[in-house]
Protein backbone atom coordinates (compact mmCIF):
# COMPACT_ATOMS: atom_id res chain seq x y z
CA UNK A 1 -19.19 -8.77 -14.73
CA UNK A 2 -16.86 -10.32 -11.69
CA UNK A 3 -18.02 -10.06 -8.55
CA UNK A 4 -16.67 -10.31 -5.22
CA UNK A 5 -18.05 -10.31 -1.31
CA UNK A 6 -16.90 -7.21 1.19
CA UNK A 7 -17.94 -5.06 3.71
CA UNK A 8 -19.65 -1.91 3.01
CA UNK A 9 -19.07 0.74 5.23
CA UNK A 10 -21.05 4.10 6.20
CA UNK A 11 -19.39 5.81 3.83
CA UNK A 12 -20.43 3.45 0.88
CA UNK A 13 -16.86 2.45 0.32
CA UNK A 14 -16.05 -1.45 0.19
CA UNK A 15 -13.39 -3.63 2.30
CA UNK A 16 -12.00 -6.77 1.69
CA UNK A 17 -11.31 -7.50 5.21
CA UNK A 18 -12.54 -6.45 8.70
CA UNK A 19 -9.77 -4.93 10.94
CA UNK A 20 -10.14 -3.50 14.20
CA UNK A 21 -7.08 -1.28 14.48
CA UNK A 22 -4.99 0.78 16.93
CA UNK A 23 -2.83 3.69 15.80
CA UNK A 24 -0.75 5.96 17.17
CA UNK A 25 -0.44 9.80 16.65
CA UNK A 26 2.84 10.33 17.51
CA UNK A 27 6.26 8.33 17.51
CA UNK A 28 6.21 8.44 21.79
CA UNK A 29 2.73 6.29 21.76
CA UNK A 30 4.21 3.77 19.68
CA UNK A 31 4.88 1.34 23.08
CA UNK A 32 1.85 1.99 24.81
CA UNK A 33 -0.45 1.10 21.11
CA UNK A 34 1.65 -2.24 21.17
CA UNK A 35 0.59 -2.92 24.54
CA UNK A 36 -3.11 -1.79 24.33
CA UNK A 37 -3.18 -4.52 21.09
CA UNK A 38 -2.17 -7.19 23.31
CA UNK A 39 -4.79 -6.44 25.54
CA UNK A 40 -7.41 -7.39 22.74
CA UNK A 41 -5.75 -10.42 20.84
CA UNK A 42 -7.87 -9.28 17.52
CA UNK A 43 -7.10 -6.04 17.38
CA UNK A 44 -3.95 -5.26 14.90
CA UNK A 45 -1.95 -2.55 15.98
CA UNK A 46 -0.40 0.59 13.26
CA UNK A 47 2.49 1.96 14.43
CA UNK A 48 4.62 4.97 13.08
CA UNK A 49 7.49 7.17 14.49
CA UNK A 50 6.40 10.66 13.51
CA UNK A 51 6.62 13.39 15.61
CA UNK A 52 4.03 15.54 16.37
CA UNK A 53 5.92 19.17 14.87
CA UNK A 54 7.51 18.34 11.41
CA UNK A 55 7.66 20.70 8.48
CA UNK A 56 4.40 21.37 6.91
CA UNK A 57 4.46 19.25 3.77
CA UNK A 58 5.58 16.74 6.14
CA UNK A 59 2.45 17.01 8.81
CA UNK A 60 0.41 17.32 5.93
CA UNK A 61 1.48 13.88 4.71
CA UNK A 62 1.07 12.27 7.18
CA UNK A 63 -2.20 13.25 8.77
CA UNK A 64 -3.07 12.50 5.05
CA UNK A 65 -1.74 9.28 5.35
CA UNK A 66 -3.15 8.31 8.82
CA UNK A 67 -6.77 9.57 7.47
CA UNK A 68 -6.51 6.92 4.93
CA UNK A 69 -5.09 4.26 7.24
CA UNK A 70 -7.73 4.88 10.06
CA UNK A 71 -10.62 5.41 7.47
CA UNK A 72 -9.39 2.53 5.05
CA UNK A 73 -12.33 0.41 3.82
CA UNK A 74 -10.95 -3.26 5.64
CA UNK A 75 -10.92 -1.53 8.66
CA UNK A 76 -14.15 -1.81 11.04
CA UNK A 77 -12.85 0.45 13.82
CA UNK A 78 -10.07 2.24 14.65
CA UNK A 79 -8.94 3.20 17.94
CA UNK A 80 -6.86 6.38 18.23
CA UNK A 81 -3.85 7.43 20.60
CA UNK A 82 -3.31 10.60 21.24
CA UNK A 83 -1.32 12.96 23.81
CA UNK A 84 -3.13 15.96 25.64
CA UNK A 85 -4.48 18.23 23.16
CA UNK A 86 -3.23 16.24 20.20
CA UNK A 87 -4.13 18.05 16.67
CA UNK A 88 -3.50 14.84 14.68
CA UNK A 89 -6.02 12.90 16.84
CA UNK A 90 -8.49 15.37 16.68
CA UNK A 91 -7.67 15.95 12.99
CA UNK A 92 -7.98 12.55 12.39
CA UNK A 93 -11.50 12.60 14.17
CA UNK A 94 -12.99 14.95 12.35
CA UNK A 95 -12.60 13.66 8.95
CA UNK A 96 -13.76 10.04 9.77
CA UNK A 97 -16.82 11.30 12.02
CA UNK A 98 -17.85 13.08 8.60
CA UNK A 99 -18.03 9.77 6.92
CA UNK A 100 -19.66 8.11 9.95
CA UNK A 101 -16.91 6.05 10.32
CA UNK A 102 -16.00 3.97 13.89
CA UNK A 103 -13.44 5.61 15.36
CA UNK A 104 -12.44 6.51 19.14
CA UNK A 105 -9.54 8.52 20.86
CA UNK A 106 -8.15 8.30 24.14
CA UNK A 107 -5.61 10.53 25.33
CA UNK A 108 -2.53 10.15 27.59
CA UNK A 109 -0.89 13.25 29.59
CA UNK A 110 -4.54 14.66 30.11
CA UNK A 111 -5.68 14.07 33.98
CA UNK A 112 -5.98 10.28 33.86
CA UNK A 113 -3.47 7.93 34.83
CA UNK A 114 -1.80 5.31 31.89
CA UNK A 115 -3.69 2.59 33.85
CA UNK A 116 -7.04 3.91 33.66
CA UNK A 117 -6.63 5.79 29.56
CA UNK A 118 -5.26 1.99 28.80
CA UNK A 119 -8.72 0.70 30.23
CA UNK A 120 -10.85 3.01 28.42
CA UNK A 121 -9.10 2.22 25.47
CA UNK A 122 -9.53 -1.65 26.12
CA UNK A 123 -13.06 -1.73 26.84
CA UNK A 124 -14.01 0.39 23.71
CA UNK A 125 -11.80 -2.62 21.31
CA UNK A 126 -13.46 -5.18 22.89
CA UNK A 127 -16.69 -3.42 21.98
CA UNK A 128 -15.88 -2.78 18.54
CA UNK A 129 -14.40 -6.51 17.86
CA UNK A 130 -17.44 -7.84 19.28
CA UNK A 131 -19.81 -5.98 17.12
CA UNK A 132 -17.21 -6.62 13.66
CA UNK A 133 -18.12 -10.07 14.43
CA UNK A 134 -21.58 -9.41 13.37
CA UNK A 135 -21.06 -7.25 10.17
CA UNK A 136 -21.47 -9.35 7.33
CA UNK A 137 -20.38 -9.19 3.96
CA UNK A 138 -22.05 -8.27 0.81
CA UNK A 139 -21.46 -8.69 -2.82
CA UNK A 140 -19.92 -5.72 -4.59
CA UNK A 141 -18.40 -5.23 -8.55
CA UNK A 142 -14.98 -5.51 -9.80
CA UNK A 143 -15.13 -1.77 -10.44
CA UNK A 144 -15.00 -1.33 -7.05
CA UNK A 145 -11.68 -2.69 -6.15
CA UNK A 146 -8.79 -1.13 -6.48
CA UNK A 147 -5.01 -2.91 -6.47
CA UNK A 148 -1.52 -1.28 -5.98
CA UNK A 149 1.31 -2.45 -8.30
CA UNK A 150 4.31 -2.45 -6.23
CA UNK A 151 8.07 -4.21 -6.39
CA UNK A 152 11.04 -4.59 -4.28
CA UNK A 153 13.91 -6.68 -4.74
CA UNK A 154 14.22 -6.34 -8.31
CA UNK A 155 15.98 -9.15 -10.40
CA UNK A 156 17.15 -9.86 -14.33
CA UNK A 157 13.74 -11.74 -14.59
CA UNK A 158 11.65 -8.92 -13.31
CA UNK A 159 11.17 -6.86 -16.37
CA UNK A 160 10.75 -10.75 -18.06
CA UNK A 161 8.60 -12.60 -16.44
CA UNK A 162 6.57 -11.04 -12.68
CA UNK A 163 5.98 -7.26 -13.76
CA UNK A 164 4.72 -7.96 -17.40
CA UNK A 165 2.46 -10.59 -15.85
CA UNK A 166 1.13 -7.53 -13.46
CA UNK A 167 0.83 -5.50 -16.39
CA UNK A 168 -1.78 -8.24 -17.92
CA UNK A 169 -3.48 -8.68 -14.65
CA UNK A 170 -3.58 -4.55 -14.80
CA UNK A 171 -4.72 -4.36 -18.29
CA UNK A 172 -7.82 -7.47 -17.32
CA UNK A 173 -9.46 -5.45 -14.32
CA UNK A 174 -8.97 -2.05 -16.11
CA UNK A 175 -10.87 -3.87 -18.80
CA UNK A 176 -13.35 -4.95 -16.51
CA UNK A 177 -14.07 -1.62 -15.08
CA UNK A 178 -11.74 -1.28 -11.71
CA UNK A 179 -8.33 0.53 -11.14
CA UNK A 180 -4.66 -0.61 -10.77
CA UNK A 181 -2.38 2.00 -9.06
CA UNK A 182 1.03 1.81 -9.76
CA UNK A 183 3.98 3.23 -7.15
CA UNK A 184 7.20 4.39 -6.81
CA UNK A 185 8.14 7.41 -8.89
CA UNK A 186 12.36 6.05 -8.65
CA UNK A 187 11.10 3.23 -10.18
CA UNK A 188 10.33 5.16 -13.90
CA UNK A 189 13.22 7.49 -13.98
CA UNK A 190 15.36 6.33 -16.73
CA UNK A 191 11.53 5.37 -18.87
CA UNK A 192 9.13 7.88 -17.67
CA UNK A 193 8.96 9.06 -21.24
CA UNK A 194 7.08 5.61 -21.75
CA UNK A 195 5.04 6.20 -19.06
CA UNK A 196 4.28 9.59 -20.32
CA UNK A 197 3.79 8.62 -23.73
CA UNK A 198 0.91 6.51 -22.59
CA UNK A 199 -1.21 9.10 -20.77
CA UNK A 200 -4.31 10.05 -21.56
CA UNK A 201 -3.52 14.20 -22.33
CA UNK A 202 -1.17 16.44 -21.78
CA UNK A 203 -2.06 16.94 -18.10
CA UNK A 204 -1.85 13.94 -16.84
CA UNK A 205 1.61 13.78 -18.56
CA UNK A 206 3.15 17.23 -17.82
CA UNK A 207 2.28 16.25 -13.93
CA UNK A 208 3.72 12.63 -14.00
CA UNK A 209 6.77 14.01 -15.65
CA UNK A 210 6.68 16.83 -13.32
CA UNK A 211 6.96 14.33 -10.02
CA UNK A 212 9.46 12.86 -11.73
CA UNK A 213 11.74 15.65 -12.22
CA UNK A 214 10.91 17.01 -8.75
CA UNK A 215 11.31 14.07 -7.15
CA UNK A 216 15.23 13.91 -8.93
CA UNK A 217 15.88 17.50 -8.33
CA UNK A 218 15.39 16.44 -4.53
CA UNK A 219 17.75 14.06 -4.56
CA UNK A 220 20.10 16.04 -6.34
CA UNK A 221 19.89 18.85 -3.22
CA UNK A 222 21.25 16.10 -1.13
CA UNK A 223 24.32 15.91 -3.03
CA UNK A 224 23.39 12.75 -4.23
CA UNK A 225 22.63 11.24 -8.09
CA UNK A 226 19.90 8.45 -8.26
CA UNK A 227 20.90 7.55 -11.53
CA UNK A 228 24.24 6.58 -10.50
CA UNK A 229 23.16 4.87 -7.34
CA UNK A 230 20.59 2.36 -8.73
CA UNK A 231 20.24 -0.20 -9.68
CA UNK A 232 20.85 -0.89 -6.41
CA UNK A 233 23.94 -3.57 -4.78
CA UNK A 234 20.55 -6.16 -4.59
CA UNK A 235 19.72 -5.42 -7.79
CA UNK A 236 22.93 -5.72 -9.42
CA UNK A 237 23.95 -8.84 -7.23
CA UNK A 238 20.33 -10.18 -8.94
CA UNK A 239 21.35 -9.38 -12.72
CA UNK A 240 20.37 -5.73 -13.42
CA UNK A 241 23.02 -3.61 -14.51
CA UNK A 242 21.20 -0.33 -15.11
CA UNK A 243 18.92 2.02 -13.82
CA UNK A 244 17.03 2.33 -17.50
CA UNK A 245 17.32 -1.69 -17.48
CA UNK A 246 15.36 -1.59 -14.04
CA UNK A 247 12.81 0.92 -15.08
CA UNK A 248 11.81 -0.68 -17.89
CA UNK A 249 11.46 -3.75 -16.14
CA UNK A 250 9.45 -1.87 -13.59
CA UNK A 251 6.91 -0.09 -15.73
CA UNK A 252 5.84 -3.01 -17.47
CA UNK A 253 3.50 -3.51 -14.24
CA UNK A 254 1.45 -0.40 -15.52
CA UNK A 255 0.27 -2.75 -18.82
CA UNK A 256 -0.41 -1.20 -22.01
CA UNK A 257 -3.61 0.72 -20.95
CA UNK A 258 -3.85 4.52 -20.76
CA UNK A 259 -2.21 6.37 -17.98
CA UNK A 260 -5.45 7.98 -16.30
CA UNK A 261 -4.47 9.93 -13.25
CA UNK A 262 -1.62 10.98 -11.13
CA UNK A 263 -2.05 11.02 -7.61
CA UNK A 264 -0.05 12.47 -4.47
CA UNK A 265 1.44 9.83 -1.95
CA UNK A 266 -1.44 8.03 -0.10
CA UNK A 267 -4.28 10.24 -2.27
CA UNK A 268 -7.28 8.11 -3.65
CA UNK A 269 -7.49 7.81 -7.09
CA UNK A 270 -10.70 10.26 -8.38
CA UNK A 271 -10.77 8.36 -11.93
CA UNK A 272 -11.47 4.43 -12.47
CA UNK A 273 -8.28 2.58 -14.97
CA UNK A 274 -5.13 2.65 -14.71
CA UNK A 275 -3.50 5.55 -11.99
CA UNK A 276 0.26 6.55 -11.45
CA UNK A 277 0.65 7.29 -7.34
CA UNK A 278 3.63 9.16 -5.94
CA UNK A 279 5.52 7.31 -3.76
CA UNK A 280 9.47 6.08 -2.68
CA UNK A 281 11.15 3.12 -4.07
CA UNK A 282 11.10 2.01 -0.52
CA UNK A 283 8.87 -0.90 -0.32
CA UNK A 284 7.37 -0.52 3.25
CA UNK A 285 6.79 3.37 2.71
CA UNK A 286 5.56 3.19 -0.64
CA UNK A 287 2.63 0.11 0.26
CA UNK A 288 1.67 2.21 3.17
CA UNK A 289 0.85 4.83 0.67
CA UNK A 290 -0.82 2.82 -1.97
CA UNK A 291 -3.21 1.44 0.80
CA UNK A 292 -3.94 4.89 2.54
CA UNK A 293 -5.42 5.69 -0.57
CA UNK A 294 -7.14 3.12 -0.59
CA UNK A 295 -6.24 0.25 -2.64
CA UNK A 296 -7.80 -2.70 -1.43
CA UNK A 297 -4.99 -5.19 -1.90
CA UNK A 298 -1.73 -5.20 -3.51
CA UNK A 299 0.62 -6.82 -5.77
CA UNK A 300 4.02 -7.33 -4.82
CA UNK A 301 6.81 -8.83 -7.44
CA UNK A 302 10.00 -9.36 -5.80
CA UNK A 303 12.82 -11.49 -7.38
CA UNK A 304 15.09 -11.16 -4.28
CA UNK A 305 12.45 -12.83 -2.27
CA UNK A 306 10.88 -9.14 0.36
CA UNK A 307 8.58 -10.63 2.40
CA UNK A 308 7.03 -6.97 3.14
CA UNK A 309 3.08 -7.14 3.68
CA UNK A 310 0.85 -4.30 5.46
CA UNK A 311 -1.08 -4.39 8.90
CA UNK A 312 -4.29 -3.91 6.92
CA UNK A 313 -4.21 -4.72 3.22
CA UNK A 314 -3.87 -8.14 1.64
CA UNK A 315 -0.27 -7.63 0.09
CA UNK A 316 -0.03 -10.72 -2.70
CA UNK A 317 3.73 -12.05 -3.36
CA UNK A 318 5.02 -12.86 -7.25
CA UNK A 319 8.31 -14.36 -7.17
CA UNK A 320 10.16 -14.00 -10.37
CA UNK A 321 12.35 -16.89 -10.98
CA UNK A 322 11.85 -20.23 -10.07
CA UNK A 323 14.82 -20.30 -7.79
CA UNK A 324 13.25 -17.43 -4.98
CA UNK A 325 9.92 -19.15 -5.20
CA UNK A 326 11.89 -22.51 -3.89
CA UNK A 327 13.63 -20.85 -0.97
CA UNK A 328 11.18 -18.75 -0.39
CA UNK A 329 7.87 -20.48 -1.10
CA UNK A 330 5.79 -19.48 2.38
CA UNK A 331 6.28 -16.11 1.39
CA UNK A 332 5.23 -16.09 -2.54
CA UNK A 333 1.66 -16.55 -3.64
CA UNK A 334 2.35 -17.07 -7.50
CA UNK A 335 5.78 -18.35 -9.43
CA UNK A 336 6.22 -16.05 -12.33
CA UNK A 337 8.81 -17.74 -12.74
CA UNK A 338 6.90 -20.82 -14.27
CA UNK A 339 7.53 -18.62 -17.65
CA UNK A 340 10.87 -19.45 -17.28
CA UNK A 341 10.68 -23.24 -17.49
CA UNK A 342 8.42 -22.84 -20.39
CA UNK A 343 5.09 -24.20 -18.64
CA UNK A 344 3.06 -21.05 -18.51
CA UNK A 345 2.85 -17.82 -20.79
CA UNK A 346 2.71 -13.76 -19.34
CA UNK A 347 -1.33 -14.09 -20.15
CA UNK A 348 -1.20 -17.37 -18.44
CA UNK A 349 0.41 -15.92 -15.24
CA UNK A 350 -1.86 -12.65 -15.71
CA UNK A 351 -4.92 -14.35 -15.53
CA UNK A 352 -3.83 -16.88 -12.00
CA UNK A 353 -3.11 -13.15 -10.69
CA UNK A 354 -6.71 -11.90 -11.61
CA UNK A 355 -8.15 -14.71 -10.09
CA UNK A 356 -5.97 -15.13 -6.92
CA UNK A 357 -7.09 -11.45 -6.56
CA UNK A 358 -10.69 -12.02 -6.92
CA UNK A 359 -10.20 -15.40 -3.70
CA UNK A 360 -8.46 -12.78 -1.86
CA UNK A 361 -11.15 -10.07 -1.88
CA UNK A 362 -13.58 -13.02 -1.17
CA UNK A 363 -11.43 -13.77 2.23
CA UNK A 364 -8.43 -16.09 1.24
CA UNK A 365 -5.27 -14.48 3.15
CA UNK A 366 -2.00 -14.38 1.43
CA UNK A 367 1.33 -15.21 2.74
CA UNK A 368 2.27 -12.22 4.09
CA UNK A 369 -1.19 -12.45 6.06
CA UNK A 370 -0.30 -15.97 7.42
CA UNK A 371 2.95 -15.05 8.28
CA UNK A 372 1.29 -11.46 10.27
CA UNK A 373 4.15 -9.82 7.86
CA UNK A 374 2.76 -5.82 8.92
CA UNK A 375 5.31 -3.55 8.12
CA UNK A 376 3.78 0.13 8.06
CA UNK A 377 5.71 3.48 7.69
CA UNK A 378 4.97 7.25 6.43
CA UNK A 379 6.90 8.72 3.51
CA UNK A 380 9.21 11.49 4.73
CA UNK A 381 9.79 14.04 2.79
CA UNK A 382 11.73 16.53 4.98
CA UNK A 383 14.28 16.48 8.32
CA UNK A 384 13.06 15.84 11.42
CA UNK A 385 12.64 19.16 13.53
């Protein structure tokens, strides 16, 4: 059975790295949390632009989503900001305290000057870097890892070469007891009777088709058609020239296992294998949700060369074509597009995926990491009130 070294946290969940964060609970803190990171060079700072009143689903995502940030396994700490009687703090709070997490709050707009909250909020940081320092890791099973399947900038070669190879990778740590979560619910419109086709029961296929529907019936409210606006000017100006030419490309990350669970945007999976999350076709949203629910790292093909990566997840490039992994080799960890030339097969790609995943865990940082590439932003589902 594979193995790999993390850090166990109190609430027996596993990390593959050991943040100390900031975040933010509202849009008007996001200054002040850039500034309070600085203070601390080691600290990473999370920063979003929701409000504090939004419609309910809306709130409800996102304190969802912040939950899963805050309480993510690769974070050690997590330092909160919050306004004067701030319910998403204190919401946040609460659930992490329950899992004996480390996590802090300070609060602006509540007696104390922005001097002396800043302070408070330094010192306790610099406490919890100091004592990160000293956690050590431990070695934990494949089954406990889990890896989002994600793509942005989708090419001609993306349904040949990049996605099929994630779909190998998927089908070898399935195999080997852990779980692969694949996103973005745009992505299978035009094939989701594929995707269906390979669930497990009828459940787990009336709800994935059921997102999918919803999820177009939304769109449609707006007066607009996604199947007539994708693929996408990127796409097209990359070789696609349909939306059911994209999806299929974009499925083939799922593999050939069964279709296990379906999950809400930035909801862990409850079931081990192969999971279907929720989430945009927007690559910065949809990560954020894949690693609020806790996938440990996550795979990223991209033919148009997105260097999008995540503040505290291990986001792992695979460049389609051999051309994007020339110009854009600092930012891709594996050339799919060695397929291409003839010098590797889909297995053979599959397999340098499954092990680049398995240095990863064990510490190795990715290009995104090296090049601090931390996009982070919350699915919206609603206006803004």
């Amino acid at each position: 059975m594979k193995k790999f070294y993390g850090y166990r946290r109190a609430d027996g969940s596993i990390g593959v790295r050991n943040h100390v964060i900031v975040i933010n609970t509202v849009g008007e803190l996001s200054g002040l949390t850039r500034k309070i990171a600085k203070m601390v060079p080691e600290v990473t700072p999370v920063i979003h632009h929701s409000g504090a009143f939004q419609f309910p689903e809306d709130y409800e995502q996102t304190i969802r989503t912040l939950i899963g940030t805050a309480g993510h396994p690769n974070i050690s700490a997590t330092l909160v900001l919050g306004m004067e009687e701030d319910r998403i703090a204190q919401d946040i709070l609460a659930a992490l305290q329950q899992k004996n997490r480390s996590i802090h709050a300070v609060y602006f707009n509540n007696g104390k000057s922005v001097p002396e909250v800043l302070a408070e909020g330094r010192q306790w940081l610099q406490e919890a870097v100091d004592k990160s320092k000293s956690e050590v890791t431990e070695e934990a099973d494949i089954t406990e890892l889990i890896v989002g399947l994600e793509c942005g900038g989708s090419d001609a070669w993306s349904g040949i070469t990049a996605n099929p190879s994630i779909g190998a990778f998927s089908d070898m740590i399935v195999k080997d007891g852990g779980t692969s979560v694949l996103a973005e619910t745009t992505e299978a419109i035009g094939a989701e009777h594929i995707l269906a086709g390979n669930a497990i029961d009828e459940e787990v296929r009336e709800k994935f088709l059921a997102i999918v529907r919803n999820y177009e019936q939304r769109i449609k409210e707006t007066g607009e058609d996604i199947r007539s606006a994708n693929p996408t000017p990127g796409n097209m100006a990359g070789g696609l020239t349909t939306l059911e030419e994209k999806s299929l490309g974009c499925i083939k990350k799922g593999g050939s296992t069964p279709l296990k669970e379906v999950i809400s945007y930035s909801q862990s999976p409850t079931e081990k294998g192969f999971v279907f999350m929720d989430t945009p076709g927007y690559d910065v949203e949809s990560v954020c949700g894949l690693a609020a629910g806790g996938a440990q790292i996550v795979l990223f093909s991209t033919g148009k060369g997105s260097p999008t990566g995540s503040p505290i997840v291990p986001v792992i490039k695979i460049g389609t074509n051999p051309k994007v992994y020339e110009i854009m080799e600092e930012h891709i960890d594996v050339n799919a597009g060695k397929i291409i030339e003839g010098n590797a097969s889909i297995q053979d790609i599959g397999k340098e995926i499954y092990d680049l995943v398995l240095n990863v865990a064990n510490g190795s940082k990715t290009a995104a990491e090296n090049h601090q590439n931390q996009e982070f932003a919350i699915w919206r589902l609603a206006e803004s009130i």
